[in-house]
Protein backbone atom coordinates (compact mmCIF):
# COMPACT_ATOMS: atom_id res chain seq x y z
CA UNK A 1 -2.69 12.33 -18.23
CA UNK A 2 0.00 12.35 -16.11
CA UNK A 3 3.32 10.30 -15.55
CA UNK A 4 2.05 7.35 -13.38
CA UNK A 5 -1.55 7.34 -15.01
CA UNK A 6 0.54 6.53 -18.36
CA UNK A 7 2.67 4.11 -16.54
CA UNK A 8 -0.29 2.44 -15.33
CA UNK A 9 -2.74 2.46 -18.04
CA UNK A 10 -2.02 -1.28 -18.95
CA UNK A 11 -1.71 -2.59 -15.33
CA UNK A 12 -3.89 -5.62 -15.03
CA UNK A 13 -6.11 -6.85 -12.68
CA UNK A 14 -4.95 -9.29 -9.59
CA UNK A 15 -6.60 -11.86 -9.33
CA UNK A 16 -4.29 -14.22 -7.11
CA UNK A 17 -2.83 -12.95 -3.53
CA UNK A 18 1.68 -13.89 -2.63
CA UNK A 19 2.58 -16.31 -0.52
CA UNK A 20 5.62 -17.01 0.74
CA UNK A 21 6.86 -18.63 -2.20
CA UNK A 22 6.64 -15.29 -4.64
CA UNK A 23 10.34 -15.05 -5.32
CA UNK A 24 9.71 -10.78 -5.43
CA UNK A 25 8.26 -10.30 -2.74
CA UNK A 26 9.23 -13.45 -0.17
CA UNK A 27 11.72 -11.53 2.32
CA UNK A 28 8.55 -9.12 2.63
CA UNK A 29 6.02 -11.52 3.28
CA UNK A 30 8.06 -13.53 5.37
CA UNK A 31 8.86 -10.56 7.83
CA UNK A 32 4.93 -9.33 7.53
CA UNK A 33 3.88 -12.70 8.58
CA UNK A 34 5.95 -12.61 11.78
CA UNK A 35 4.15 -9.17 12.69
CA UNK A 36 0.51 -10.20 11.87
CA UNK A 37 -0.15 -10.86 15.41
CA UNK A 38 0.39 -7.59 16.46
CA UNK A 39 -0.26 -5.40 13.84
CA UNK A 40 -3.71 -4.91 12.71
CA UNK A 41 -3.65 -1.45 10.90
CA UNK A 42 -1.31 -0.88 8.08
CA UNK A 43 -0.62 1.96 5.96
CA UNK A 44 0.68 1.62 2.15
CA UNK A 45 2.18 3.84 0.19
CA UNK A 46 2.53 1.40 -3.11
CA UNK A 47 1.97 0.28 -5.75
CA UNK A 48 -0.14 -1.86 -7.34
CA UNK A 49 -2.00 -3.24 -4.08
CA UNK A 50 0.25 -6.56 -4.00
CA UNK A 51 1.35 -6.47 -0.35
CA UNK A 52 -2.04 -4.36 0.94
CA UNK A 53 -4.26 -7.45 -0.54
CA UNK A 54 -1.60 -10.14 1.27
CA UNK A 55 -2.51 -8.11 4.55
CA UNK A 56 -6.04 -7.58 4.25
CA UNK A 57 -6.72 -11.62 3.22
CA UNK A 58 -4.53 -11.98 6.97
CA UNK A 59 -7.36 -10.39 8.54
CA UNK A 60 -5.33 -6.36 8.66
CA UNK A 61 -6.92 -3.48 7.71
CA UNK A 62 -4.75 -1.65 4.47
CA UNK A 63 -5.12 1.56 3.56
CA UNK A 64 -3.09 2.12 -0.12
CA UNK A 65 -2.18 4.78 -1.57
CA UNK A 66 -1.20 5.98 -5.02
CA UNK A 67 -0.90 9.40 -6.84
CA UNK A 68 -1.79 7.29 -9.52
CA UNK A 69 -5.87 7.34 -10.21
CA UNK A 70 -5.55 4.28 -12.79
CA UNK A 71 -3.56 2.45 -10.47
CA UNK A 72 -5.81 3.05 -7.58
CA UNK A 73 -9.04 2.11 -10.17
CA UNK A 74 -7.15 -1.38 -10.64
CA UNK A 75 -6.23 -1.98 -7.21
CA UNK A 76 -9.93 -1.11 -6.49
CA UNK A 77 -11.22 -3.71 -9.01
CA UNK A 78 -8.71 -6.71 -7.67
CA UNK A 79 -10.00 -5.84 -4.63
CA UNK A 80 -13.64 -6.77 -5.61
CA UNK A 81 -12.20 -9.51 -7.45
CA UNK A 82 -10.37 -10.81 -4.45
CA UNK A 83 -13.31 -9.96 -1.97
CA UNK A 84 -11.28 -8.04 0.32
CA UNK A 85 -12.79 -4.54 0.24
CA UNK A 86 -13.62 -5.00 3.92
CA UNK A 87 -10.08 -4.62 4.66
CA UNK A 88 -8.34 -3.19 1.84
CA UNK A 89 -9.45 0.66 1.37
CA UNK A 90 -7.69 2.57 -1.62
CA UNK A 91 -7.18 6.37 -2.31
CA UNK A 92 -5.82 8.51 -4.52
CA UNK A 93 -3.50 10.95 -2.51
CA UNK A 94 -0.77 13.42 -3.80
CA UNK A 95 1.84 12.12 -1.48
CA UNK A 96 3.77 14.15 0.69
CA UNK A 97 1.95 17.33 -0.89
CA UNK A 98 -0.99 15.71 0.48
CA UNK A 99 -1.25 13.33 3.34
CA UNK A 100 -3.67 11.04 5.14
CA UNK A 101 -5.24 12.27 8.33
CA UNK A 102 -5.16 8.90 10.14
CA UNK A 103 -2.96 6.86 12.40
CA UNK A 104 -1.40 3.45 11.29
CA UNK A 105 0.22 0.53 13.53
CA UNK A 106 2.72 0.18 10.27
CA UNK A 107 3.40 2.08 7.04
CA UNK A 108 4.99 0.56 4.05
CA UNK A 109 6.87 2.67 1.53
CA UNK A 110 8.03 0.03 -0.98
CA UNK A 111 9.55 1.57 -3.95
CA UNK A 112 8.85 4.73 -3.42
CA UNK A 113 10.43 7.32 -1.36
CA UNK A 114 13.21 7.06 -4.40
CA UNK A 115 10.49 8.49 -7.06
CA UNK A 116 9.67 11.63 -4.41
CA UNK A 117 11.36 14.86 -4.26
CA UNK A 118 10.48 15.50 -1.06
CA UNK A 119 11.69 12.43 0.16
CA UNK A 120 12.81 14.33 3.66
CA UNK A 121 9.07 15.84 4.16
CA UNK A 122 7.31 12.49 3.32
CA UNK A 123 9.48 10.47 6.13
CA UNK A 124 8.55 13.29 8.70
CA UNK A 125 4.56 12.95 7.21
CA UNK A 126 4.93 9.32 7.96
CA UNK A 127 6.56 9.94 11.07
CA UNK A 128 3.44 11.91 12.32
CA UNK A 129 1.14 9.18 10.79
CA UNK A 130 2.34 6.53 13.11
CA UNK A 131 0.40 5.52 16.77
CA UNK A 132 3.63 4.38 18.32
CA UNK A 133 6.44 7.11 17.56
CA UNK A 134 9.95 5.93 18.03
């Protein structure tokens, strides 16, 4: 078992999505509620599917990933629970070793380009994973 499988082996289950009022995530929400509108397809690097089931219950399609199989089993289950596995898709990728071969409107990266090594090679992976390239 690796590191984040460990980590993760007594995540629970969500069973409620944030709003606006979740003190952790509020700044978040509050900015991702101002792009809605515009920005259907979203990409998530994460972590426990928090922000990817906010955005899919808004009517965007999430993709999350996780290096983390038990993590991506959970998210996978709250998003049954939650009845949002229209729009929220989860995968276990080895990110940046591994990357997605799809293009995203937006990609998240909360708390976690600090846990990557290759923190340089994942931005430029991201980079190449976006429709609009600045």
């Amino acid at each position: 078992m690796n590191f984040y499988d460990l980590f993760h082996s007594n995540t629970t289950t969500q069973t409620k999505i944030i709003n606006s009022k979740n003190f952790t995530y509020r700044f978040l929400v509050e900015t991702l509620t101002s792009m809605l509108s515009r920005i259907k397809n979203f990409g998530y690097w994460m972590w426990l599917g928090t922000i990817d089931f906010y955005l899919a219950e808004n009517g965007s399609q999430v993709l999350g990933i996780d290096i983390s199989e038990k993590a991506i089993e959970k998210c996978k289950e709250s998003s049954r629970i939650l009845k949002l596995e229209r729009n929220a898709k989860f995968e276990v990728i080895n990110f940046p070793k591994d990357s997605v071969n799809q293009k995203f409107d937006m990609i998240i990266c909360a708390e976690v380009l600090e846990h990557l090594k290759k923190d340089r090679l994942a931005l430029e992976k991201i980079k190449n994973m976006l429709k609009l390239r600045v």
